[in-house]
C-alpha atoms as a PDB file:
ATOM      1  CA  UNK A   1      -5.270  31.644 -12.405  1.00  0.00           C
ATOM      2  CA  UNK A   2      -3.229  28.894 -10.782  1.00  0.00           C
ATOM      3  CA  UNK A   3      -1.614  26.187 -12.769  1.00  0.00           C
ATOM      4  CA  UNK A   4      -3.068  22.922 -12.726  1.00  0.00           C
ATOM      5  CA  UNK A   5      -1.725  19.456 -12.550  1.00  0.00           C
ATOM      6  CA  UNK A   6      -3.949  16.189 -12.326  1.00  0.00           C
ATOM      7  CA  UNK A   7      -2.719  12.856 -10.879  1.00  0.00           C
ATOM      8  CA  UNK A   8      -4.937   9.612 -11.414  1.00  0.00           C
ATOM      9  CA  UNK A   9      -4.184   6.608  -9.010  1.00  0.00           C
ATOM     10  CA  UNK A  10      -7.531   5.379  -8.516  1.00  0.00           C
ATOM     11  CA  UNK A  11      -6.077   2.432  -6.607  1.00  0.00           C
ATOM     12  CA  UNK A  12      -6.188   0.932  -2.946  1.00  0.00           C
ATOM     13  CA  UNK A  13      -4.349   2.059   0.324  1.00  0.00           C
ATOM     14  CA  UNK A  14      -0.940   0.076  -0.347  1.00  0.00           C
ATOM     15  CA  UNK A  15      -1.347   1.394  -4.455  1.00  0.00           C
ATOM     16  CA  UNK A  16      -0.931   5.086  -3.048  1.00  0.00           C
ATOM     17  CA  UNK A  17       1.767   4.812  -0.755  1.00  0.00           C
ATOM     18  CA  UNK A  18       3.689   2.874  -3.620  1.00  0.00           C
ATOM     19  CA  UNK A  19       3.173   6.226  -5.442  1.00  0.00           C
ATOM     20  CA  UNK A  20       4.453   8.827  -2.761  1.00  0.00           C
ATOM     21  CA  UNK A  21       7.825   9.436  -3.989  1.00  0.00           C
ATOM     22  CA  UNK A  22       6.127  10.171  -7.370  1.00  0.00           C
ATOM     23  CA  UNK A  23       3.873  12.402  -5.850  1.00  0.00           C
ATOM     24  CA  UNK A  24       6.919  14.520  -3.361  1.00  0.00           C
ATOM     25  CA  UNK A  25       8.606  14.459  -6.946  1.00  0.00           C
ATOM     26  CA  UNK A  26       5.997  16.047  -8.993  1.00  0.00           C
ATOM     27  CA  UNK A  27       5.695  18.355  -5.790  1.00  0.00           C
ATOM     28  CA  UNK A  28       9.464  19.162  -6.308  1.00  0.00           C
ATOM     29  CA  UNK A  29       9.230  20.128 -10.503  1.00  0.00           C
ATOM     30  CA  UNK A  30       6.024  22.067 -10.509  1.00  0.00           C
ATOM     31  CA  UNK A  31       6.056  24.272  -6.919  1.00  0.00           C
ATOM     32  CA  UNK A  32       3.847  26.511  -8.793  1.00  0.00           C
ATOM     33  CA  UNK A  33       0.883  24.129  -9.753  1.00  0.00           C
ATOM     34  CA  UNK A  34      -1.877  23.440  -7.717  1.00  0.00           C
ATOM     35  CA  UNK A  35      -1.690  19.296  -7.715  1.00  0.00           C
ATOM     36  CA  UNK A  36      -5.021  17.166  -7.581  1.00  0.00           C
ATOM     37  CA  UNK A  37      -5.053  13.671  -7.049  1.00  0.00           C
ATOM     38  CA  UNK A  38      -7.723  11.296  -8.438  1.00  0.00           C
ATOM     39  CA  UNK A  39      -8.219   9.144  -5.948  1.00  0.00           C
ATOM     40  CA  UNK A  40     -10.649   6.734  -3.756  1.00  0.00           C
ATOM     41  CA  UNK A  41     -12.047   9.313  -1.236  1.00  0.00           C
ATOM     42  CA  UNK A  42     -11.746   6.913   2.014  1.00  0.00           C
ATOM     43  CA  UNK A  43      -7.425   7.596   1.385  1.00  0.00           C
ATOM     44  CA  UNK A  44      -8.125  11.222   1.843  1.00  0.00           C
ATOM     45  CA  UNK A  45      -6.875  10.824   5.617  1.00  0.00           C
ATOM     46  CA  UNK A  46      -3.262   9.964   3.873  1.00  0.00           C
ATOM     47  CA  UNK A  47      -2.852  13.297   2.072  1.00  0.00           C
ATOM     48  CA  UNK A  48      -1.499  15.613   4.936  1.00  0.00           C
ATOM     49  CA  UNK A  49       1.188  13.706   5.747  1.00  0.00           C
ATOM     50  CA  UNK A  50       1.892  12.355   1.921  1.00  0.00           C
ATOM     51  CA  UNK A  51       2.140  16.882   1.568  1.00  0.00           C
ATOM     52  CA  UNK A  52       2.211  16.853  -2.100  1.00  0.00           C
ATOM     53  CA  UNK A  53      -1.142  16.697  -2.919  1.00  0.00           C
ATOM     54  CA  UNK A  54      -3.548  20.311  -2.794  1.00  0.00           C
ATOM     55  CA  UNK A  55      -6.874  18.613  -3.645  1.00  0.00           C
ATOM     56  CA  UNK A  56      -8.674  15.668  -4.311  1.00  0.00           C
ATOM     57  CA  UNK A  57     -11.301  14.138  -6.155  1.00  0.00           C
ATOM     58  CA  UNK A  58     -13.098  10.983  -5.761  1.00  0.00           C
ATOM     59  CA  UNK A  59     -12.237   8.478  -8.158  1.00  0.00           C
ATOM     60  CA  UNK A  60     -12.175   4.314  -8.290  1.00  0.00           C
ATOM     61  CA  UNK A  61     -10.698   2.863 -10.615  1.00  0.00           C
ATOM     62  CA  UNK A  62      -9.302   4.082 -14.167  1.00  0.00           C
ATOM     63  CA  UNK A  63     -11.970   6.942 -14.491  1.00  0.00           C
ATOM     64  CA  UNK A  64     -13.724   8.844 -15.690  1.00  0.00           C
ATOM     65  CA  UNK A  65     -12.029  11.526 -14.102  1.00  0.00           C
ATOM     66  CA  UNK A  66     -13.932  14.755 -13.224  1.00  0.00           C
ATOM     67  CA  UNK A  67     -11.868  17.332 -13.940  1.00  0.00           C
ATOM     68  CA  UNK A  68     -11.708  19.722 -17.008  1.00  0.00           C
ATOM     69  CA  UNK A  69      -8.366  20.884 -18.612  1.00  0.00           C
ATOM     70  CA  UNK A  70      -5.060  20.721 -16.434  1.00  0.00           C
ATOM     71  CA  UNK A  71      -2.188  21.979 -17.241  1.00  0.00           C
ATOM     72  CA  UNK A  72      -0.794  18.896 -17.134  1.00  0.00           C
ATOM     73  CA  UNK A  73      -1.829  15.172 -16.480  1.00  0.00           C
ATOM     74  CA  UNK A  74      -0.020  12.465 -15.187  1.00  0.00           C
ATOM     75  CA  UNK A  75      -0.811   8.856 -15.378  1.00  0.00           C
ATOM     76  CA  UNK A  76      -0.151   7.179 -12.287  1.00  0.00           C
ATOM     77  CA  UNK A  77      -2.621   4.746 -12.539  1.00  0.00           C
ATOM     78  CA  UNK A  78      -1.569   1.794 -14.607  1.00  0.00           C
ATOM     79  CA  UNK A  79      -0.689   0.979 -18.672  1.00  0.00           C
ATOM     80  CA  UNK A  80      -4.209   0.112 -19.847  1.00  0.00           C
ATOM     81  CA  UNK A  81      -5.980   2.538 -22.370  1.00  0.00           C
ATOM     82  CA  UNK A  82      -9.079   3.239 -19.935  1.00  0.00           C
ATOM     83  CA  UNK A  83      -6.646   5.450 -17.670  1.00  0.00           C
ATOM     84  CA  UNK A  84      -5.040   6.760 -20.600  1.00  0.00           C
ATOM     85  CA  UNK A  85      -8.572   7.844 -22.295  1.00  0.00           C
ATOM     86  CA  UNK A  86      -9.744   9.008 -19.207  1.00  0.00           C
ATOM     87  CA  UNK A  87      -6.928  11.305 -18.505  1.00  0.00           C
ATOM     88  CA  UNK A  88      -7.072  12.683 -22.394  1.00  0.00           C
ATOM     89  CA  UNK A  89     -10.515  13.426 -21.987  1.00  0.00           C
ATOM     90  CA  UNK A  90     -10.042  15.691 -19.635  1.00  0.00           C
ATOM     91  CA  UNK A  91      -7.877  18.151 -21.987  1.00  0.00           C
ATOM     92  CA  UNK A  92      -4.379  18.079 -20.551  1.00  0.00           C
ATOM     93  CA  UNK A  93      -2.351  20.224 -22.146  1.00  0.00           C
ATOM     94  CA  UNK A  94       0.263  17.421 -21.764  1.00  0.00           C
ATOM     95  CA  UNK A  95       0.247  14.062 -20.722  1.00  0.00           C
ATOM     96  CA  UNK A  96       2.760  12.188 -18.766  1.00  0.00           C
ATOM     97  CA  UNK A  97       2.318   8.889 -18.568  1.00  0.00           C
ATOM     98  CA  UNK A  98       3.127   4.931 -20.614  1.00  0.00           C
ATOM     99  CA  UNK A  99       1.901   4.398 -23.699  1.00  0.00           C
ATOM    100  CA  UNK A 100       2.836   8.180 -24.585  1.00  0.00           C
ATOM    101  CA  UNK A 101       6.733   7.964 -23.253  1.00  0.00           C
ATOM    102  CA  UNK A 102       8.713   4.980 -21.953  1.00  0.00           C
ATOM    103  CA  UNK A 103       7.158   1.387 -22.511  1.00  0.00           C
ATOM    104  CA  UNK A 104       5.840  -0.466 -19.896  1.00  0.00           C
ATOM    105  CA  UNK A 105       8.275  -3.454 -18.057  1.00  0.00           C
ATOM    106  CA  UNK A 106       7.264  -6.216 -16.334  1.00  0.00           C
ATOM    107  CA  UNK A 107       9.699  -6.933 -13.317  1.00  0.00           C
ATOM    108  CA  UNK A 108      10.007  -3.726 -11.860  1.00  0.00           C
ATOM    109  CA  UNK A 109       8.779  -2.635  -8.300  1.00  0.00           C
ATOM    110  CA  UNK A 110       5.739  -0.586  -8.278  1.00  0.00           C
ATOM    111  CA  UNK A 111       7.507   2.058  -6.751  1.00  0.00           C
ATOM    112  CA  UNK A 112      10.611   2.408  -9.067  1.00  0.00           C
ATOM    113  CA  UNK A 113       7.975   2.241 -11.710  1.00  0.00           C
ATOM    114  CA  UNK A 114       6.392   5.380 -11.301  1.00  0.00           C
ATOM    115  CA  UNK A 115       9.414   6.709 -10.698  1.00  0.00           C
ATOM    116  CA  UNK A 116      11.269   5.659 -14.002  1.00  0.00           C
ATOM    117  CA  UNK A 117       8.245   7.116 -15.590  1.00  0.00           C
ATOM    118  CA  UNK A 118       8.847  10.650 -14.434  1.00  0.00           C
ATOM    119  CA  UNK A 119      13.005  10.605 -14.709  1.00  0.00           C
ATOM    120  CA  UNK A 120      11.849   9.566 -18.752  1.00  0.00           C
ATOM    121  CA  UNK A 121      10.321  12.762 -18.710  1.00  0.00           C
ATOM    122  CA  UNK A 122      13.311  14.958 -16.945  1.00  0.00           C
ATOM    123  CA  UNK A 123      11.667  14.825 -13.178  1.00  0.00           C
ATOM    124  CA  UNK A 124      13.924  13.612 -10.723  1.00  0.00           C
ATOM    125  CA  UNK A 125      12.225  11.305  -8.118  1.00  0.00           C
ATOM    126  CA  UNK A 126      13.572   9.680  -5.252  1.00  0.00           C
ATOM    127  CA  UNK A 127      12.059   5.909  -4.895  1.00  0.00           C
ATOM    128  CA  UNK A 128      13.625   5.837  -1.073  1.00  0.00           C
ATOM    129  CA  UNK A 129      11.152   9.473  -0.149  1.00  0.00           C
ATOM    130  CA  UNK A 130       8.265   6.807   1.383  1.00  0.00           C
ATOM    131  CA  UNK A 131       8.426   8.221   4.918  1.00  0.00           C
ATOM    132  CA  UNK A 132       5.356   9.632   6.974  1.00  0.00           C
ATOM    133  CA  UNK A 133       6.617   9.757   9.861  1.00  0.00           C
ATOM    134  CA  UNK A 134       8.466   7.649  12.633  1.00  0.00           C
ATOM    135  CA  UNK A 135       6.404   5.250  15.021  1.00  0.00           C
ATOM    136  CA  UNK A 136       7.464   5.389  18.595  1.00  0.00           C
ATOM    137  CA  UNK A 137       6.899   1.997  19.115  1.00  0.00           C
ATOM    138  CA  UNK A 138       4.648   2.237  22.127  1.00  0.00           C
ATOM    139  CA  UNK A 139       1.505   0.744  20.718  1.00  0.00           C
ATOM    140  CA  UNK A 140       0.313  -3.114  20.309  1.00  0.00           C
ATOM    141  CA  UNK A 141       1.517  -5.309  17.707  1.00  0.00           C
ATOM    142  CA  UNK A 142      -1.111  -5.646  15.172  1.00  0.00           C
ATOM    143  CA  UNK A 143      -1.768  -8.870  13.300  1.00  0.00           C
ATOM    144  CA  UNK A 144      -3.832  -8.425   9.854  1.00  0.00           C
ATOM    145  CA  UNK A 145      -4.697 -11.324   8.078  1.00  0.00           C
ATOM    146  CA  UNK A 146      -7.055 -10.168   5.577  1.00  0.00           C
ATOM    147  CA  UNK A 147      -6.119  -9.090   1.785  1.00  0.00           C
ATOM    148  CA  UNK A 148      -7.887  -8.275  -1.693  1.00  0.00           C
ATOM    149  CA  UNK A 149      -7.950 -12.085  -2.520  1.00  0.00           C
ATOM    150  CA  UNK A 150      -8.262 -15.510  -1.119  1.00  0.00           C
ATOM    151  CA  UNK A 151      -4.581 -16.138  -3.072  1.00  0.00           C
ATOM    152  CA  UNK A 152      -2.942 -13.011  -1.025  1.00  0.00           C
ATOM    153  CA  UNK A 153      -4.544 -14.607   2.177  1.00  0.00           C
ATOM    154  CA  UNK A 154      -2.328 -16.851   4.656  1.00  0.00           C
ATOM    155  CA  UNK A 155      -4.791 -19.595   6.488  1.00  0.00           C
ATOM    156  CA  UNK A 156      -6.705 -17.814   9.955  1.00  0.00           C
ATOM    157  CA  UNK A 157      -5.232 -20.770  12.162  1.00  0.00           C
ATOM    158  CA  UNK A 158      -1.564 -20.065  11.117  1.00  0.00           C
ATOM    159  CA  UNK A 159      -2.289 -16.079  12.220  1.00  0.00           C
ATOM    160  CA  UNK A 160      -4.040 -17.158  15.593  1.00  0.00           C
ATOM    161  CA  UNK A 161      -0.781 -19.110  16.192  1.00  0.00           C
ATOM    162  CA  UNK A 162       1.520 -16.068  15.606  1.00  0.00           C
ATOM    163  CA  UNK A 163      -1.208 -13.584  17.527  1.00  0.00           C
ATOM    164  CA  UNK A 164      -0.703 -16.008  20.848  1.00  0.00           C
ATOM    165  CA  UNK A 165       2.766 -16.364  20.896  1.00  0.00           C
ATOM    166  CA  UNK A 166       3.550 -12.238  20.830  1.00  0.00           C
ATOM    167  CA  UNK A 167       2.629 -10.024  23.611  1.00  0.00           C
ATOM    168  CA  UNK A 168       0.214  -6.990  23.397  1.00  0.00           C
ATOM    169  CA  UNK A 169      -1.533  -7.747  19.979  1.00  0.00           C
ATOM    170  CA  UNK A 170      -4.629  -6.400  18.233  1.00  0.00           C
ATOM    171  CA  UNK A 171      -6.030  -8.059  15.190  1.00  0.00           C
ATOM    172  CA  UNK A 172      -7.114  -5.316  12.794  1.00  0.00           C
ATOM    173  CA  UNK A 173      -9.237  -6.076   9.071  1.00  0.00           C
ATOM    174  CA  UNK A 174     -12.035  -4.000   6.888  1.00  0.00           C
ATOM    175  CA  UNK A 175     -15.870  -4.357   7.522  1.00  0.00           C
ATOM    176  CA  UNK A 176     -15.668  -7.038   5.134  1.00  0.00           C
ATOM    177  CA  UNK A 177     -12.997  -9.102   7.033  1.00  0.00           C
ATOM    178  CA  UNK A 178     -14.474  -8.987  10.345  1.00  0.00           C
ATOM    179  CA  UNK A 179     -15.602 -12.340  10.479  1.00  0.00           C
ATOM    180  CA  UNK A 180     -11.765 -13.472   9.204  1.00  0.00           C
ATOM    181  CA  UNK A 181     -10.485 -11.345  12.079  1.00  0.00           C
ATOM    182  CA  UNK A 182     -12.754 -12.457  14.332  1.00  0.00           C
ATOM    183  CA  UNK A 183     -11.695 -16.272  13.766  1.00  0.00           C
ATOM    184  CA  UNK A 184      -7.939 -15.105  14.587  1.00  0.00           C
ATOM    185  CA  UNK A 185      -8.646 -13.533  17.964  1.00  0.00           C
ATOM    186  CA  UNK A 186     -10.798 -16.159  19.316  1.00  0.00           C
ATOM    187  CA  UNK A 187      -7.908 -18.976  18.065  1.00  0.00           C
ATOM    188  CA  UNK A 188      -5.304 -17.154  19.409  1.00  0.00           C
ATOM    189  CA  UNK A 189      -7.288 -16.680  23.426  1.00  0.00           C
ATOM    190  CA  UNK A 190      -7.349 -12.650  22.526  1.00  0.00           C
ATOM    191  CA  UNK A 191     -10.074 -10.263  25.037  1.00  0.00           C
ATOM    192  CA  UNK A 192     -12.984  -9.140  22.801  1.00  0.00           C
ATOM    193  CA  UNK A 193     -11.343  -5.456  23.082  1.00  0.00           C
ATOM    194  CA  UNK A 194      -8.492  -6.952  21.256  1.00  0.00           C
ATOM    195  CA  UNK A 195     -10.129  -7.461  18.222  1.00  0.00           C
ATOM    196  CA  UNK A 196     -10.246  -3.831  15.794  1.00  0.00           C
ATOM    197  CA  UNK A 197     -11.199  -5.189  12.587  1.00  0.00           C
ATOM    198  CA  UNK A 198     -14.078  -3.283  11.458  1.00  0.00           C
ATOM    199  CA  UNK A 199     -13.904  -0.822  13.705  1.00  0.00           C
ATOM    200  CA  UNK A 200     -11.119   1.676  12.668  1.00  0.00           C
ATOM    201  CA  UNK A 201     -12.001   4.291   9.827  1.00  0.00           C
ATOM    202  CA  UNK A 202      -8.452   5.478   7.474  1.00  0.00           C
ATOM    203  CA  UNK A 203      -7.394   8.003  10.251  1.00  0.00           C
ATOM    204  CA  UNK A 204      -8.063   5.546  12.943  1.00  0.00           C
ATOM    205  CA  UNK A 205      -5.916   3.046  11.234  1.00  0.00           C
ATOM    206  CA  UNK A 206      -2.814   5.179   9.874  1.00  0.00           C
ATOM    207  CA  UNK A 207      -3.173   6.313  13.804  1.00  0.00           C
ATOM    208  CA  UNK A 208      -2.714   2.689  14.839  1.00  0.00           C
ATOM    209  CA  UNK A 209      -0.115   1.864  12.587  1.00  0.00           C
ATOM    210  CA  UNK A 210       2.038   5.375  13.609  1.00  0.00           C
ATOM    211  CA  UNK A 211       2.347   3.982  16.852  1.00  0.00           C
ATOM    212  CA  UNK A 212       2.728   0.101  16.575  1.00  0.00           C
ATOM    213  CA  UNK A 213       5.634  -2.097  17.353  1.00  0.00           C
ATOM    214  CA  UNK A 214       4.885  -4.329  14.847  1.00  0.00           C
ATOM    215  CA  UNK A 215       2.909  -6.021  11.821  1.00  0.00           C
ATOM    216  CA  UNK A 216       2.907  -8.853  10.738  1.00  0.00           C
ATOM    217  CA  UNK A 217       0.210  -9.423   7.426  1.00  0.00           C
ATOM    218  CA  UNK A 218       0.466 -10.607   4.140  1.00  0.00           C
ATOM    219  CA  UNK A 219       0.705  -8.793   0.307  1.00  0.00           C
ATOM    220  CA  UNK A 220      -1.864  -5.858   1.150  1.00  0.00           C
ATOM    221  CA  UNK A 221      -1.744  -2.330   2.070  1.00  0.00           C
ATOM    222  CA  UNK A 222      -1.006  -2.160   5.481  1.00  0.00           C
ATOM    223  CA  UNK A 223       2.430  -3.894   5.232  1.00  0.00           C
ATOM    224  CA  UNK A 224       2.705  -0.594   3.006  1.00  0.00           C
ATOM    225  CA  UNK A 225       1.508   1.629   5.944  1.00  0.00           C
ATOM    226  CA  UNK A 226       4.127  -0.006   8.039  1.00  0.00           C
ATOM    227  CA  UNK A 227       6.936   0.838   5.670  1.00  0.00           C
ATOM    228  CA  UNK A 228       5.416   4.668   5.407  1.00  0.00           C
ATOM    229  CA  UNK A 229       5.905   4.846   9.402  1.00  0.00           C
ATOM    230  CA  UNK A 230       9.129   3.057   9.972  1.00  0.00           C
ATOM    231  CA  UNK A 231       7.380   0.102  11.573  1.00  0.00           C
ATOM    232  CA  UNK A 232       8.899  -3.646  11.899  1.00  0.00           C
ATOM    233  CA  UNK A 233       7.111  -5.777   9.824  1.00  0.00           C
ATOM    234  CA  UNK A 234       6.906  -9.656   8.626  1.00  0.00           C
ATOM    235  CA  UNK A 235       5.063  -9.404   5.535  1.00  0.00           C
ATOM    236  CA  UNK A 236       3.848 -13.064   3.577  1.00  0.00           C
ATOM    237  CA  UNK A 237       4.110 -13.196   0.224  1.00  0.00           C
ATOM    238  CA  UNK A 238       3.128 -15.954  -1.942  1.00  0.00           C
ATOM    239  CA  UNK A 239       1.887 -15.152  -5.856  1.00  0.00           C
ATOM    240  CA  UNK A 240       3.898 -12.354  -6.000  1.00  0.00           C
ATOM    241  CA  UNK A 241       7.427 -11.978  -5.370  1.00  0.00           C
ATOM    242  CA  UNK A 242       8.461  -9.168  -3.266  1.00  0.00           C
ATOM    243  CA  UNK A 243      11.311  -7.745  -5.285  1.00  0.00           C
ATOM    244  CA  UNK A 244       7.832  -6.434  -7.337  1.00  0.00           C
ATOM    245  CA  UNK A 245       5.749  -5.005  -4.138  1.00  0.00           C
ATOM    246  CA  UNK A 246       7.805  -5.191  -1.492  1.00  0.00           C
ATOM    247  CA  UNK A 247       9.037  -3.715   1.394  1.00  0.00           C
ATOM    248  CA  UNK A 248      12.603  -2.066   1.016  1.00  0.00           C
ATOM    249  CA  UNK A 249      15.217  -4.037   2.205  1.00  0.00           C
ATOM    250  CA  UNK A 250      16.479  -3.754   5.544  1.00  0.00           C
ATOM    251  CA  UNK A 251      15.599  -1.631   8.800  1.00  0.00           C
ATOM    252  CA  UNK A 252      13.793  -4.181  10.422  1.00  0.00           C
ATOM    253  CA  UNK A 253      11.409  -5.455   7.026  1.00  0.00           C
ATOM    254  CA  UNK A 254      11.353  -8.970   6.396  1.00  0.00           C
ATOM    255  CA  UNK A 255       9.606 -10.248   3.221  1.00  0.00           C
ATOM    256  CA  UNK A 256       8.974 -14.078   3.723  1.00  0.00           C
ATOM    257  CA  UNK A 257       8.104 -15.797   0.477  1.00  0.00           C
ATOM    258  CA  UNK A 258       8.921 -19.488  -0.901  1.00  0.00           C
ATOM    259  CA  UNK A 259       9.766 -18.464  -4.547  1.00  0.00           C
ATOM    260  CA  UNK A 260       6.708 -19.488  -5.907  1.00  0.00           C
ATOM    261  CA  UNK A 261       4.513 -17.202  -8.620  1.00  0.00           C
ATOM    262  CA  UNK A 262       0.940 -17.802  -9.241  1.00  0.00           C
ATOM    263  CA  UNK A 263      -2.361 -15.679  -9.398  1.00  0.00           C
ATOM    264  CA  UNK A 264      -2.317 -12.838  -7.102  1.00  0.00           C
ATOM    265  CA  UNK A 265      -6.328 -12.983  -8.041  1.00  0.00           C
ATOM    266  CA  UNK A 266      -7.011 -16.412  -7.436  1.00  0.00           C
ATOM    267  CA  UNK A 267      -9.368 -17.961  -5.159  1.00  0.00           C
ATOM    268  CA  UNK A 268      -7.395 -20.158  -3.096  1.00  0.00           C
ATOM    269  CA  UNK A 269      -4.827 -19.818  -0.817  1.00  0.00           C
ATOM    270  CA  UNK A 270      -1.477 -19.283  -2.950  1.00  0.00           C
ATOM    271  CA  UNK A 271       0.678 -22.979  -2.540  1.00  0.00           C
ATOM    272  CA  UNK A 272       3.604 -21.088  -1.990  1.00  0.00           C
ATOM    273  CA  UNK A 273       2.163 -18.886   0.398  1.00  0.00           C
ATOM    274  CA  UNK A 274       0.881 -22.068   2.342  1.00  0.00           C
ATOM    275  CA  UNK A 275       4.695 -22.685   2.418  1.00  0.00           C
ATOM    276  CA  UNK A 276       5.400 -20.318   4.720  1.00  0.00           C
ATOM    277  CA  UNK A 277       5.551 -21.932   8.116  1.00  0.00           C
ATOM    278  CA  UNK A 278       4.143 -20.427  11.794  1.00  0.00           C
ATOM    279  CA  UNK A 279       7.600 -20.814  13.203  1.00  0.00           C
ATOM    280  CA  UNK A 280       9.127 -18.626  10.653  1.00  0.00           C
ATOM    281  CA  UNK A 281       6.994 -15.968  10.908  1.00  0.00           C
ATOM    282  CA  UNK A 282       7.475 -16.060  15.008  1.00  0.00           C
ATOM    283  CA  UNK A 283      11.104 -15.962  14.503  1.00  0.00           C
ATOM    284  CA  UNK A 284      11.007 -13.258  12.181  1.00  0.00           C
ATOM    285  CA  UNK A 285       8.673 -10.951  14.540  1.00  0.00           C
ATOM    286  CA  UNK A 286      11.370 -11.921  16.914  1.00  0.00           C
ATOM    287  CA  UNK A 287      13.929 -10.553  15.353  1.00  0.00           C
ATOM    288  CA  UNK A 288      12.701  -7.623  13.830  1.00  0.00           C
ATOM    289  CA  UNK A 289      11.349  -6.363  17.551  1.00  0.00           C
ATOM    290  CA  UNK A 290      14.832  -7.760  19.902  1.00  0.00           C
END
């Protein structure tokens, strides 16, 4: 009977790809464990190329988790006791994860996080192993101004500006954010074909991405996706500083922010985020693509 180890991130698109160089590490200590990752099923498209991960089940959120008795479970979810409990009940017969090894610090980027967890517990991981492969750089620019909350979300007009000054663009968003999308291609003069939001399931979108030139969007997963594949990016970030989910620095990443902290849930447009001027963010795509 194989050996089992259970991973719970029941998180969003930019939350996994934070946690692939904890998932390659766990990969690296236990070759001989079949690895299972609780996870949203619309990420499963990520898994070949993350190639750590045997198996999946579909989980939002901190659980439940359906899955009876690993060998071992590891808590790559958050600090709260719902993951914690959820993991437990499932029998592990151990249990990686905070509140059961190294306490929890604010400050640290959500990468090196889950990575400090498992060196506490002896497992080498590397925080720099994010790659899924290397964009040629022949597809369109995308521009995607939609995020998770109104706070994360830089004003439509100020995207439609950048969208018309580059050259070959595509505006990209969920089902939910078409309308927001929408507004930004028919500001910036863009063809109907130009507009994607809404249109592009997981593979169709890491497929985008793996090709792009650049991407320019604020504090949500696809500035993530762009990092995974090597892409130039100009990523705005307003409640939350970058040193905490940010790109990594250099090779063509640029992380605008004006220094100001707030709600990353809030309903408003963050003020420092509204800080962040249209001729910045040109200049930066500039740069990053020259």
């Amino acid at each position: 009977m194989a050996l089992e180890l259970l991973v719970l991130r029941g998180l969003g698109l930019g939350d996994l790809l934070t946690a692939v160089p904890a998932l390659r590490a766990l990969r690296q200590a236990f070759p001989a464990h079949r690895i299972t990752l609780a996870a949203p099923r619309a990420l499963d498209a990520l898994l070949p190329l993350i190639g750590a991960v045997d198996d999946q089940v579909d989980v939002s959120g901190p659980g439940p988790v359906p899955f009876h008795r690993p060998d071992i479970a590891v808590n790559l979810h958050g600090k709260g006791p719902q993951s914690i409990e959820a993991l437990r009940r499932t029998d592990p017969g151990r249990l990686i994860s905070f509140g059961t090894g190294p306490p929890w610090q604010d400050g640290v980027h959500e990468v090196r996080r889950w990575c400090g967890l498992l060196e506490w517990h002896g497992i080498p991981a590397d925080p720099c192993d994010l790659t899924l492969g290397i964009s040629d750089r022949t597809g369109p620019a995308i521009v995607h101004p939609g995020a998770a909350y109104p706070a994360r979300r830089w004003p439509p007009e100020r995207f439609a500006q950048v969208a018309a000054a580059l050259d070959d663009v595509v505006v990209t968003g969920n089902t939910e954010e078409v309308p927001l999308a929408r507004k930004v291609a028919e500001l910036a003069g863009l063809p109907p074909g130009r507009m994607l939001a809404g249109q592009t399931r997981m593979a169709d979108l890491i497929d985008l991405v793996s090709r792009a030139r650049l991407v320019v969007c604020g504090d949500t997963g696809v500035a993530h996706l762009a990092t995974a594949f090597c892409v130039p990016s100009v990523v705005l970030f307003g409640p939350v500083s970058p040193a905490l989910w940010g790109p990594p620095p250099g090779w063509r990443h640029v992380a605008l922010w004006a220094g100001h902290r707030g709600d990353p849930h809030g309903q408003r447009p963050d003020p420092g985020l509204l800080k962040i001027e249209v001729s910045e963010v040109v200049d930066a795509a500039l740069e990053v693509t020259s």
